[in-house]
C-alpha atoms as a PDB file:
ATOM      1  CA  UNK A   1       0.000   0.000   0.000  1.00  0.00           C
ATOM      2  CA  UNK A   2       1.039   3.748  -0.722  1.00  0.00           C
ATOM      3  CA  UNK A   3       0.540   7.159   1.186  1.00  0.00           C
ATOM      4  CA  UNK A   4      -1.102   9.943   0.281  1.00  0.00           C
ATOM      5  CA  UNK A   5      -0.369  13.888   1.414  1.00  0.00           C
ATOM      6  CA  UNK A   6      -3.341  15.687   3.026  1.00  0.00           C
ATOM      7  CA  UNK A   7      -3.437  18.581   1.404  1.00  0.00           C
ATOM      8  CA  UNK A   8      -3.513  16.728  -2.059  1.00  0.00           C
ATOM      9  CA  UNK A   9      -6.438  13.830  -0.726  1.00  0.00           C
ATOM     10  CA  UNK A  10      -8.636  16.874   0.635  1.00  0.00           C
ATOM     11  CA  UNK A  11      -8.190  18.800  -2.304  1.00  0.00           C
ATOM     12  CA  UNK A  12      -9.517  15.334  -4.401  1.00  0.00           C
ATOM     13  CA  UNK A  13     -12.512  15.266  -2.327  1.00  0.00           C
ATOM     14  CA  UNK A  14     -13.527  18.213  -1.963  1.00  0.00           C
ATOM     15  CA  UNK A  15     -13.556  18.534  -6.270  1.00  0.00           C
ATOM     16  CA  UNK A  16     -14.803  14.964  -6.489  1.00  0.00           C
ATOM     17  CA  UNK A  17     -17.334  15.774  -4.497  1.00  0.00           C
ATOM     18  CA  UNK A  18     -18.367  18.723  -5.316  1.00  0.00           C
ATOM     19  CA  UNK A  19     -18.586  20.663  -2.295  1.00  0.00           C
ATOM     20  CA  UNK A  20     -18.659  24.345  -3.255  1.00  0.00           C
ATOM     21  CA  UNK A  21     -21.889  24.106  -4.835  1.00  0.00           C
ATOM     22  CA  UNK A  22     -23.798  23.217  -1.940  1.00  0.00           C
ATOM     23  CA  UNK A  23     -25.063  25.381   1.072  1.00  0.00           C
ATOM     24  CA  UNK A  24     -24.559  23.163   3.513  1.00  0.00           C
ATOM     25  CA  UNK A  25     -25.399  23.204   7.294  1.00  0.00           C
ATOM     26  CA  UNK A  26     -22.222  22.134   8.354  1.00  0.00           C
ATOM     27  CA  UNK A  27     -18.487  22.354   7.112  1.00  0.00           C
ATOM     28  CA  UNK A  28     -17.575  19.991   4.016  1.00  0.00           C
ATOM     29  CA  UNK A  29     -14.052  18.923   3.718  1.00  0.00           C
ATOM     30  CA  UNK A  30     -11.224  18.950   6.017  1.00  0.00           C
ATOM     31  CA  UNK A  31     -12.805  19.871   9.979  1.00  0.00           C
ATOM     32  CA  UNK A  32      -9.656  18.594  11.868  1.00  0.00           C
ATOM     33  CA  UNK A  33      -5.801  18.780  10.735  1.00  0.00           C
ATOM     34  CA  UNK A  34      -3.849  15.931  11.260  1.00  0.00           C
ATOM     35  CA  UNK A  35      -0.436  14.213  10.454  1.00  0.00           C
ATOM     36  CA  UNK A  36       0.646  15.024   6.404  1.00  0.00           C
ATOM     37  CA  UNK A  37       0.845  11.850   5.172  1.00  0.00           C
ATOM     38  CA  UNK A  38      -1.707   9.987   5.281  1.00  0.00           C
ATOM     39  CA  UNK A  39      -1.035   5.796   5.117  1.00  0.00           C
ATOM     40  CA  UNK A  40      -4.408   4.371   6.365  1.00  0.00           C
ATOM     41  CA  UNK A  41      -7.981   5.770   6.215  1.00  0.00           C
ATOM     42  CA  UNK A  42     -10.946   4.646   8.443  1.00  0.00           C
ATOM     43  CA  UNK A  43     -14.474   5.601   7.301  1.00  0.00           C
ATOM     44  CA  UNK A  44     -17.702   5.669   9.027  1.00  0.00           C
ATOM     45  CA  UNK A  45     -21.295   7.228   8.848  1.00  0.00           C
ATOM     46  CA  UNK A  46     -20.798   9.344  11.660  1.00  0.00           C
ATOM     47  CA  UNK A  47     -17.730  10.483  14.031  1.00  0.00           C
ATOM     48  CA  UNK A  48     -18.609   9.190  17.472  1.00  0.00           C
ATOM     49  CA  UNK A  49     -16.499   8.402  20.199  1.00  0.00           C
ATOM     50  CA  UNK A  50     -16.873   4.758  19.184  1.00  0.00           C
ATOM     51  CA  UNK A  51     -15.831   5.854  15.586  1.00  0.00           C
ATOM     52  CA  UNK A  52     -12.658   8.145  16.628  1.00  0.00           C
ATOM     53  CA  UNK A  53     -11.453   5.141  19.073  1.00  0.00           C
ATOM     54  CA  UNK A  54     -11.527   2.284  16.154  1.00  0.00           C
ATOM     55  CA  UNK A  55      -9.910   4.609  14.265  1.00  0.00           C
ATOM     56  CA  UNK A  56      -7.317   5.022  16.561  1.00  0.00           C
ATOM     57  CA  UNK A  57      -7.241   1.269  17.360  1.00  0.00           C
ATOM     58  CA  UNK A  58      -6.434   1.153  13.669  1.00  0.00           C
ATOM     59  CA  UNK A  59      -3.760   3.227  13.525  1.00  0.00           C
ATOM     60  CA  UNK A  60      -5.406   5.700  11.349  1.00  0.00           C
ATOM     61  CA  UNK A  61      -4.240   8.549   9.816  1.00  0.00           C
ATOM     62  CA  UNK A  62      -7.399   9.998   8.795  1.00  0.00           C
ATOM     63  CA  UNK A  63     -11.348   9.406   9.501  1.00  0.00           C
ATOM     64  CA  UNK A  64     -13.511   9.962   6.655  1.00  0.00           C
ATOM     65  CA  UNK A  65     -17.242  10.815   7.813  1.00  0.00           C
ATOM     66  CA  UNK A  66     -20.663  11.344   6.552  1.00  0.00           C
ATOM     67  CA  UNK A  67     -21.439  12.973   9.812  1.00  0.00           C
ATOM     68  CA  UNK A  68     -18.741  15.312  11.212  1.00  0.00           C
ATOM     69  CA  UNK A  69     -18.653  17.269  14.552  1.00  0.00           C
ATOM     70  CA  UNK A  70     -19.852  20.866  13.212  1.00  0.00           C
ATOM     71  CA  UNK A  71     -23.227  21.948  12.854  1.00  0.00           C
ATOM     72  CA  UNK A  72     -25.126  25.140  12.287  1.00  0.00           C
ATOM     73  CA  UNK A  73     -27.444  23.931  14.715  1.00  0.00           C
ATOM     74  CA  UNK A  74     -25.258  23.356  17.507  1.00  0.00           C
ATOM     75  CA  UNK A  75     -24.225  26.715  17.802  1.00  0.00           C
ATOM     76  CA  UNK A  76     -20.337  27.653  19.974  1.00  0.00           C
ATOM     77  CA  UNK A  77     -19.679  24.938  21.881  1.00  0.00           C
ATOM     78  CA  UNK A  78     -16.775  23.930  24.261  1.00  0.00           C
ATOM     79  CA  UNK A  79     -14.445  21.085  23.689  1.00  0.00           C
ATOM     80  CA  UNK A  80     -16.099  19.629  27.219  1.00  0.00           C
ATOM     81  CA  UNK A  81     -17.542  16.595  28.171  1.00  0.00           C
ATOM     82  CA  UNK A  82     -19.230  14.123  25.308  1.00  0.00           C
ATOM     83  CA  UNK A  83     -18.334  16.651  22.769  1.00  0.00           C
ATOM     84  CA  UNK A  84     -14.396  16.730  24.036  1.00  0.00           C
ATOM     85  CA  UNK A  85     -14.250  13.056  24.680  1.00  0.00           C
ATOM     86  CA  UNK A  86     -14.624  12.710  20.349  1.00  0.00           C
ATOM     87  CA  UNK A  87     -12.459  16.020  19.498  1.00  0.00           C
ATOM     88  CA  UNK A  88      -9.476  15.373  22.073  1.00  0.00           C
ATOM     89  CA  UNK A  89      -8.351  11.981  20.952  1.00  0.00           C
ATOM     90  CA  UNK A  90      -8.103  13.336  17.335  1.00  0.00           C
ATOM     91  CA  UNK A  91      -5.829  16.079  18.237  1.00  0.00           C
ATOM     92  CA  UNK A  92      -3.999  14.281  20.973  1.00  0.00           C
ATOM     93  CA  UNK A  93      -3.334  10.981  17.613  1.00  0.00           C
ATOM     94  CA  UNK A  94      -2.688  13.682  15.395  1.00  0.00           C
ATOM     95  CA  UNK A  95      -5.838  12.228  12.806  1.00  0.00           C
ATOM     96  CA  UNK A  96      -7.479  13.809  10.284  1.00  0.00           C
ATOM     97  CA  UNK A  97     -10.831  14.091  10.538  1.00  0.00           C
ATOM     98  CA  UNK A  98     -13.146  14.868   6.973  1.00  0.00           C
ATOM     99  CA  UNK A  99     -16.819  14.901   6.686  1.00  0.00           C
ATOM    100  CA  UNK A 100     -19.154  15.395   4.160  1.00  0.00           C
ATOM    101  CA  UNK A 101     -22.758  15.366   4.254  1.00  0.00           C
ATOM    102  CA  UNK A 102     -24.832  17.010   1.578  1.00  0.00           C
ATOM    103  CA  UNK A 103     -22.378  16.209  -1.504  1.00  0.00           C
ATOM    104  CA  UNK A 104     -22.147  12.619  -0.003  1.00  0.00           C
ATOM    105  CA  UNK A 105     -26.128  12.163  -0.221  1.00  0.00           C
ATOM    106  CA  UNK A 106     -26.593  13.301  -3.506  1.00  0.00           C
ATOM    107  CA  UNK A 107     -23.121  12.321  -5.552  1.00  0.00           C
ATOM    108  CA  UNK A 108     -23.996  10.571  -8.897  1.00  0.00           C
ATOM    109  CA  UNK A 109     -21.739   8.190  -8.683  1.00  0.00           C
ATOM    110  CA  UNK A 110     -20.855   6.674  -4.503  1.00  0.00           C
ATOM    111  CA  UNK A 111     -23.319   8.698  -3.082  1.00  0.00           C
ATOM    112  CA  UNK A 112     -25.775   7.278  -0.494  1.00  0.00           C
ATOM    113  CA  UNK A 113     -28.783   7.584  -2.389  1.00  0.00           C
ATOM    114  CA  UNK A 114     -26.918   6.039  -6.117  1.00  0.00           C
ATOM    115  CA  UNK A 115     -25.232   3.274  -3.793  1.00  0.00           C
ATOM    116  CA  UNK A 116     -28.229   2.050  -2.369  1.00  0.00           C
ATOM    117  CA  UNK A 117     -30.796   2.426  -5.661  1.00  0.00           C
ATOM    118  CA  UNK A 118     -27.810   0.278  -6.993  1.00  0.00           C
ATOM    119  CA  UNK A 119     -29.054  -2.041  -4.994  1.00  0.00           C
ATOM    120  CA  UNK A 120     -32.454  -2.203  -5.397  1.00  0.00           C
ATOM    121  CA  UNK A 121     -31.820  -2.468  -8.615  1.00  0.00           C
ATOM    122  CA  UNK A 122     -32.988   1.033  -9.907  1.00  0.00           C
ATOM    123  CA  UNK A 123     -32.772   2.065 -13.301  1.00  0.00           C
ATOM    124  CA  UNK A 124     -32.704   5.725 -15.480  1.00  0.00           C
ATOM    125  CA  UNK A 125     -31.492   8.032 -12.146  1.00  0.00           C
ATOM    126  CA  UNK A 126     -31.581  11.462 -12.287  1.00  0.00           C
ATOM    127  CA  UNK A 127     -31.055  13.998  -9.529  1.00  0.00           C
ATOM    128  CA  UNK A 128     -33.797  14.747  -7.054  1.00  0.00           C
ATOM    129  CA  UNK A 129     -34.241  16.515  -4.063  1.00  0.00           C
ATOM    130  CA  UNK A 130     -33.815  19.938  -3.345  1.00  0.00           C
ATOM    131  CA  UNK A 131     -31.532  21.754  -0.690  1.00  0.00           C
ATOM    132  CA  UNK A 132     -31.497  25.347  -1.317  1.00  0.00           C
ATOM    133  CA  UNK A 133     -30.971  24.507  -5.478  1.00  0.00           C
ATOM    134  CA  UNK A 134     -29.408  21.284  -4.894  1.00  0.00           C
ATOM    135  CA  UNK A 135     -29.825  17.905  -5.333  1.00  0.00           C
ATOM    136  CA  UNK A 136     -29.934  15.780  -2.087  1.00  0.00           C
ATOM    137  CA  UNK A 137     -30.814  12.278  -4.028  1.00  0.00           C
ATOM    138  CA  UNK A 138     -32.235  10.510  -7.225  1.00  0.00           C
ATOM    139  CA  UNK A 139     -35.024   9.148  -8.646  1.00  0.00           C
ATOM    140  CA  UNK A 140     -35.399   6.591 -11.431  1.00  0.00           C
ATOM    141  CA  UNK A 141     -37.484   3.450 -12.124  1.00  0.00           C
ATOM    142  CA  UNK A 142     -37.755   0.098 -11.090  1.00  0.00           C
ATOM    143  CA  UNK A 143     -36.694  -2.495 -13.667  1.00  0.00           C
ATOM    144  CA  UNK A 144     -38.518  -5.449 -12.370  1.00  0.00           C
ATOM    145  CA  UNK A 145     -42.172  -6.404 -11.233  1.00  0.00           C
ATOM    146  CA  UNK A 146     -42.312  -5.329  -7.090  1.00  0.00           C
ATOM    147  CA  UNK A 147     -45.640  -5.283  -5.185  1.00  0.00           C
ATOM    148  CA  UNK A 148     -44.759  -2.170  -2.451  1.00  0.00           C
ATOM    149  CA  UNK A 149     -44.913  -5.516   0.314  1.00  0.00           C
ATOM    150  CA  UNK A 150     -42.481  -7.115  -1.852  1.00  0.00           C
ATOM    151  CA  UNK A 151     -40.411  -3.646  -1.799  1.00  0.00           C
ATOM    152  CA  UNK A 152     -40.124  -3.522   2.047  1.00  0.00           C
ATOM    153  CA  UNK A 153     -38.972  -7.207   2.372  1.00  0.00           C
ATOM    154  CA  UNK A 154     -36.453  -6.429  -0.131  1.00  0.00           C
ATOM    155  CA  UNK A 155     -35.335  -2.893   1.836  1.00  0.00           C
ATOM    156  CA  UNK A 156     -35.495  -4.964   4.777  1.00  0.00           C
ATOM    157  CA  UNK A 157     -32.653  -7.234   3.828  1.00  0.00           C
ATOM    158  CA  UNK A 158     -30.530  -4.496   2.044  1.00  0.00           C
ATOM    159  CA  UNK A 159     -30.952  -2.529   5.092  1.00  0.00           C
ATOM    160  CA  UNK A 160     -30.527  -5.571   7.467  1.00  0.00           C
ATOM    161  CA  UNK A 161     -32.764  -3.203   8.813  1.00  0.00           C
ATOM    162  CA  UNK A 162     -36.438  -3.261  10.008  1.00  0.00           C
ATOM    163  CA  UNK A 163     -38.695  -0.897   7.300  1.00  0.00           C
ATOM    164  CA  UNK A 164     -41.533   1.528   8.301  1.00  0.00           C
ATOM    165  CA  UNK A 165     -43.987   1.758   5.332  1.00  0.00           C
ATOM    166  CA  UNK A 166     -46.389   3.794   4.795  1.00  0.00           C
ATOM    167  CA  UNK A 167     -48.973   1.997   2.355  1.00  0.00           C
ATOM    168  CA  UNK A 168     -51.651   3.199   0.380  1.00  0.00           C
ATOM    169  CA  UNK A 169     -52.026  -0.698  -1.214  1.00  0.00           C
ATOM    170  CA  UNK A 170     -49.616  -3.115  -0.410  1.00  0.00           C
ATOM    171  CA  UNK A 171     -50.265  -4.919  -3.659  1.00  0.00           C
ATOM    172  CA  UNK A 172     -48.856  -1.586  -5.746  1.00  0.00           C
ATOM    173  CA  UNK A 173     -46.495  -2.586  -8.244  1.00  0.00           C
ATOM    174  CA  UNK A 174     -43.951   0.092  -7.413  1.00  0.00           C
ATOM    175  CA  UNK A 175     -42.739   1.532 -10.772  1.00  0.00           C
ATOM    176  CA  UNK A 176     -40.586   4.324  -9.296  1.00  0.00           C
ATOM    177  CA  UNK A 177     -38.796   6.025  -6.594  1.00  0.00           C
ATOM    178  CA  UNK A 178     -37.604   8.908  -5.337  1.00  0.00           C
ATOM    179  CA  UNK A 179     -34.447   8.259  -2.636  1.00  0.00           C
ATOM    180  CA  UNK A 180     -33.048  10.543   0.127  1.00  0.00           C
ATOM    181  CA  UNK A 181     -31.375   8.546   2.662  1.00  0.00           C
ATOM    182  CA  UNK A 182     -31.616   9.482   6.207  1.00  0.00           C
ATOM    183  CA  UNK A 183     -33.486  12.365   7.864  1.00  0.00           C
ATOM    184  CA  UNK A 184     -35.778  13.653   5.056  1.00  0.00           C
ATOM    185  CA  UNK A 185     -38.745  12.970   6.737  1.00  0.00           C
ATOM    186  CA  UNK A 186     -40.786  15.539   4.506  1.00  0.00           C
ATOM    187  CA  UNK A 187     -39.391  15.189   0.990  1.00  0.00           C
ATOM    188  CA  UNK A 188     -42.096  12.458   0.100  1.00  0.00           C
ATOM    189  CA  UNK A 189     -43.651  16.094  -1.282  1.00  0.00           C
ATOM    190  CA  UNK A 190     -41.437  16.090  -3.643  1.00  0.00           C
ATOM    191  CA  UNK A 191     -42.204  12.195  -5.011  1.00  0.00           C
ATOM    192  CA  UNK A 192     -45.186  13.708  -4.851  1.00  0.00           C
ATOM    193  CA  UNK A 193     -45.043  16.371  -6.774  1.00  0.00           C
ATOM    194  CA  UNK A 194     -42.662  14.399  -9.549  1.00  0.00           C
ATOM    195  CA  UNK A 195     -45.760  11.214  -9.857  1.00  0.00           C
ATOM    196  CA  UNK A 196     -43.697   9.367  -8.559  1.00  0.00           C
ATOM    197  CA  UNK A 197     -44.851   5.783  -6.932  1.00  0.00           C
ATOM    198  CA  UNK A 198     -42.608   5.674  -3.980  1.00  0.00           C
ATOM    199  CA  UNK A 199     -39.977   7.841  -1.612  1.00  0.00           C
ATOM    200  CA  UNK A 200     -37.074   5.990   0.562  1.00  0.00           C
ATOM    201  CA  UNK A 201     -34.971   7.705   3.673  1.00  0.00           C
ATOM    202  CA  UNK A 202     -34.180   6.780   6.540  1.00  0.00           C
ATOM    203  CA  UNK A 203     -36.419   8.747   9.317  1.00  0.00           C
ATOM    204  CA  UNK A 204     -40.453   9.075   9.290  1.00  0.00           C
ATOM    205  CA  UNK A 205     -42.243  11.158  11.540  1.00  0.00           C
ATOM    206  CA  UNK A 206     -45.813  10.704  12.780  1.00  0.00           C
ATOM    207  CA  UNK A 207     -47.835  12.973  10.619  1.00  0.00           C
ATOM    208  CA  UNK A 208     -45.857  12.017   7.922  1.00  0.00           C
ATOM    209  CA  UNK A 209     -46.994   8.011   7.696  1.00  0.00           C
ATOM    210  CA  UNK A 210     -50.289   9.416   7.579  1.00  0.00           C
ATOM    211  CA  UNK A 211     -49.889  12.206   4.614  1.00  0.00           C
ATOM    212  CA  UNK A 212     -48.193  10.577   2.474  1.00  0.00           C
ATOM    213  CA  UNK A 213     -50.754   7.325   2.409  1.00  0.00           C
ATOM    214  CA  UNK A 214     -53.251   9.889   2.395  1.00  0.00           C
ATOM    215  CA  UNK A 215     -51.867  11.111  -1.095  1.00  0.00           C
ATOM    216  CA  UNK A 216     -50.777   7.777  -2.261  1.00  0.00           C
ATOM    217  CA  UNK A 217     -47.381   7.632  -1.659  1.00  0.00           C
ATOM    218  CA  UNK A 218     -45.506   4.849  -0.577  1.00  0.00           C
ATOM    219  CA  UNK A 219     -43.528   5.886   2.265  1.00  0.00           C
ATOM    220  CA  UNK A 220     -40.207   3.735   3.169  1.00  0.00           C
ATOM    221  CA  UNK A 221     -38.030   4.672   6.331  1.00  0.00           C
ATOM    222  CA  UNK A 222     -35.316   2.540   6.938  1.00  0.00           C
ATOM    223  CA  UNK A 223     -33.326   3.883   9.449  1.00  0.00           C
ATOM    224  CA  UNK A 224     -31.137   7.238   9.652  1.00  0.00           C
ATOM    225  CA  UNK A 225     -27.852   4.933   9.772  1.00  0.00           C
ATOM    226  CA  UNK A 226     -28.850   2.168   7.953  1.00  0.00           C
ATOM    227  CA  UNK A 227     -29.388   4.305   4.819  1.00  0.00           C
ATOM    228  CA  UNK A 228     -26.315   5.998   4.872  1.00  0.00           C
ATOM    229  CA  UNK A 229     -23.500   3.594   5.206  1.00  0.00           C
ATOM    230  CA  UNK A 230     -23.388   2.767   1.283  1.00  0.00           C
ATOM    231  CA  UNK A 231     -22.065   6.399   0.638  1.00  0.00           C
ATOM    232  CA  UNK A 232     -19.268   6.153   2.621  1.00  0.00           C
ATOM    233  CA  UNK A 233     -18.895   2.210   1.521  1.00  0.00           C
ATOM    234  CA  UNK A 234     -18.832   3.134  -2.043  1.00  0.00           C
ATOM    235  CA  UNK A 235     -16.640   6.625  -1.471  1.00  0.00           C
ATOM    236  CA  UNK A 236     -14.038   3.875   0.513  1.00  0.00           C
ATOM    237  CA  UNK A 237     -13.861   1.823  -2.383  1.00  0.00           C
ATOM    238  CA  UNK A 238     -13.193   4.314  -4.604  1.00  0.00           C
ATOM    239  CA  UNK A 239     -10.621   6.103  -2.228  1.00  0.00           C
ATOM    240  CA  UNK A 240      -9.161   2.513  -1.661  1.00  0.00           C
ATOM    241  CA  UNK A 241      -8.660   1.700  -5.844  1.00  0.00           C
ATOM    242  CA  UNK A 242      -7.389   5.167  -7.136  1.00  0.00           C
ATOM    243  CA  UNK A 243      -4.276   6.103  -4.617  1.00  0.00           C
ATOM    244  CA  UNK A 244      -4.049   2.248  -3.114  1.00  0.00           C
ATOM    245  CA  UNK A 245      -4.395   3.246  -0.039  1.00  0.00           C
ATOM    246  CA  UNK A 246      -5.188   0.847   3.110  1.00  0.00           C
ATOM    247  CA  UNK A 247      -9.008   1.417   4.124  1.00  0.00           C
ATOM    248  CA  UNK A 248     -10.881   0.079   6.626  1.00  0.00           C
ATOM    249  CA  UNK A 249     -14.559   0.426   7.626  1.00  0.00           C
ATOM    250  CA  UNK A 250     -15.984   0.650  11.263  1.00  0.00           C
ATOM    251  CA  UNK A 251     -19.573   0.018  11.264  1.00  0.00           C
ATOM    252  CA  UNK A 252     -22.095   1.344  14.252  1.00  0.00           C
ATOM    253  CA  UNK A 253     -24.810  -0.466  16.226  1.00  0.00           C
ATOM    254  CA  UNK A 254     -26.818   2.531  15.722  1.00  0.00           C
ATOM    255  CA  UNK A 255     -30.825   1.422  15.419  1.00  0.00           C
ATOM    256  CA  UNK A 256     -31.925   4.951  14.189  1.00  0.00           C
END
């Protein structure tokens, strides 16, 4: 296996990936410097303490994240308590930590929602979703003959992953799909809005389940985790074949 300097693997990334032309709600790219060269990469959905310690149990040189620690949401916080316990053990095993979340959703090619319509075995994709003018998923059509029951049995095992579904008629033959993986509770609107049969992610809220049966859309939730470890699966693989570098996976327990 071969190394790879930071500043050369972020800047592949972040142009891979296409970063600059989303408006994300959290940084995209590089969110904690580490050690230059870079020998061994672990990925992961999210960067948890449980994440950051394999890593480190791995001798990593870099974590690669759909999930990083920064978020609009969260505001100026301290490096204290649960928040500290992941930041401190990068800094302190000088590892480079990269996330990105919006251009890992929607990316043509390893993204989450691509990966897993790849395997469902969906055909004619197109970008769908919209964040602010940009895609957050795809859409496309399902090749063979799947009642919507037939559908969630299949998700079920992709997912290895129990299926909330939201079900006009469970004997639908489900033509096509729209997919956002994880929390896009609300975007079954959108398959709405674009005919289509069926919309997959990962979270469904209450009022949701009923709406969208209410306007005949099959609704699939599979689990916030669960639908987004293909992305970072696929973007390993890739990493992993261009610059030869040693990858590694660390998987999460995570139910939701």
């Amino acid at each position: 296996m071969s190394e790879i300097n930071r500043s050369e693997l972020v800047k592949y990334l972040n142009k891979y990936l296409n970063i600059y032309e989303f408006q994300d709600y959290c940084p995209n790219g590089l969110q904690i410097e580490g050690k230059e060269k870079i020998k061994k990469i672990a990925f992961a959905v999210s960067a948890t303490k449980y994440s950051i310690e394999k890593s480190i149990e791995m001798k990593a040189d870099a974590l690669i994240v759909h999930h990083g620690l920064f978020w609009k949401f969260h505001g100026t916080r301290t490096i204290t308590k649960a928040f500290g316990n992941r930041v401190r053990p990068l800094i302190k095993n000088d590892i480079n930590l990269l996330g990105y979340h919006l251009p890992l959703d929607a990316h043509l090619e390893i993204g989450n929602a691509i990966s897993l319509a790849n395997k469902i075995g969906v055909s004619n994709v197109k970008p769908f979703g919209d964040h602010k003018g940009s895609p957050t998923g795809i859409q496309g059509t399902i090749g063979i003959k799947l009642k919507a029951s037939e559908l969630k049995n299949k998700l079920e095992t992709i997912l290895n992953h129990s299926v909330l579904h939201s079900s006009p008629d469970d004997d639908q033959i489900i033509q096509s799909i729209g997919i956002i993986t994880g929390g896009a509770n609300s975007d079954w609107i959108l398959a709405q809005k674009n005919n289509l049969d069926a919309f997959l992610t990962g979270e469904m809220s209450e009022h949701d389940w009923h709406e969208a049966k209410e306007s005949e859309v099959h609704m699939f939730a599979g689990g916030h985790n669960a639908t987004e470890k293909f992305g970072p699966l696929s973007l390993m693989d890739h990493i992993s074949h261009r610059f030869k570098i040693d990858c590694e996976f660390i998987d999460s327990e995570n139910p939701a």
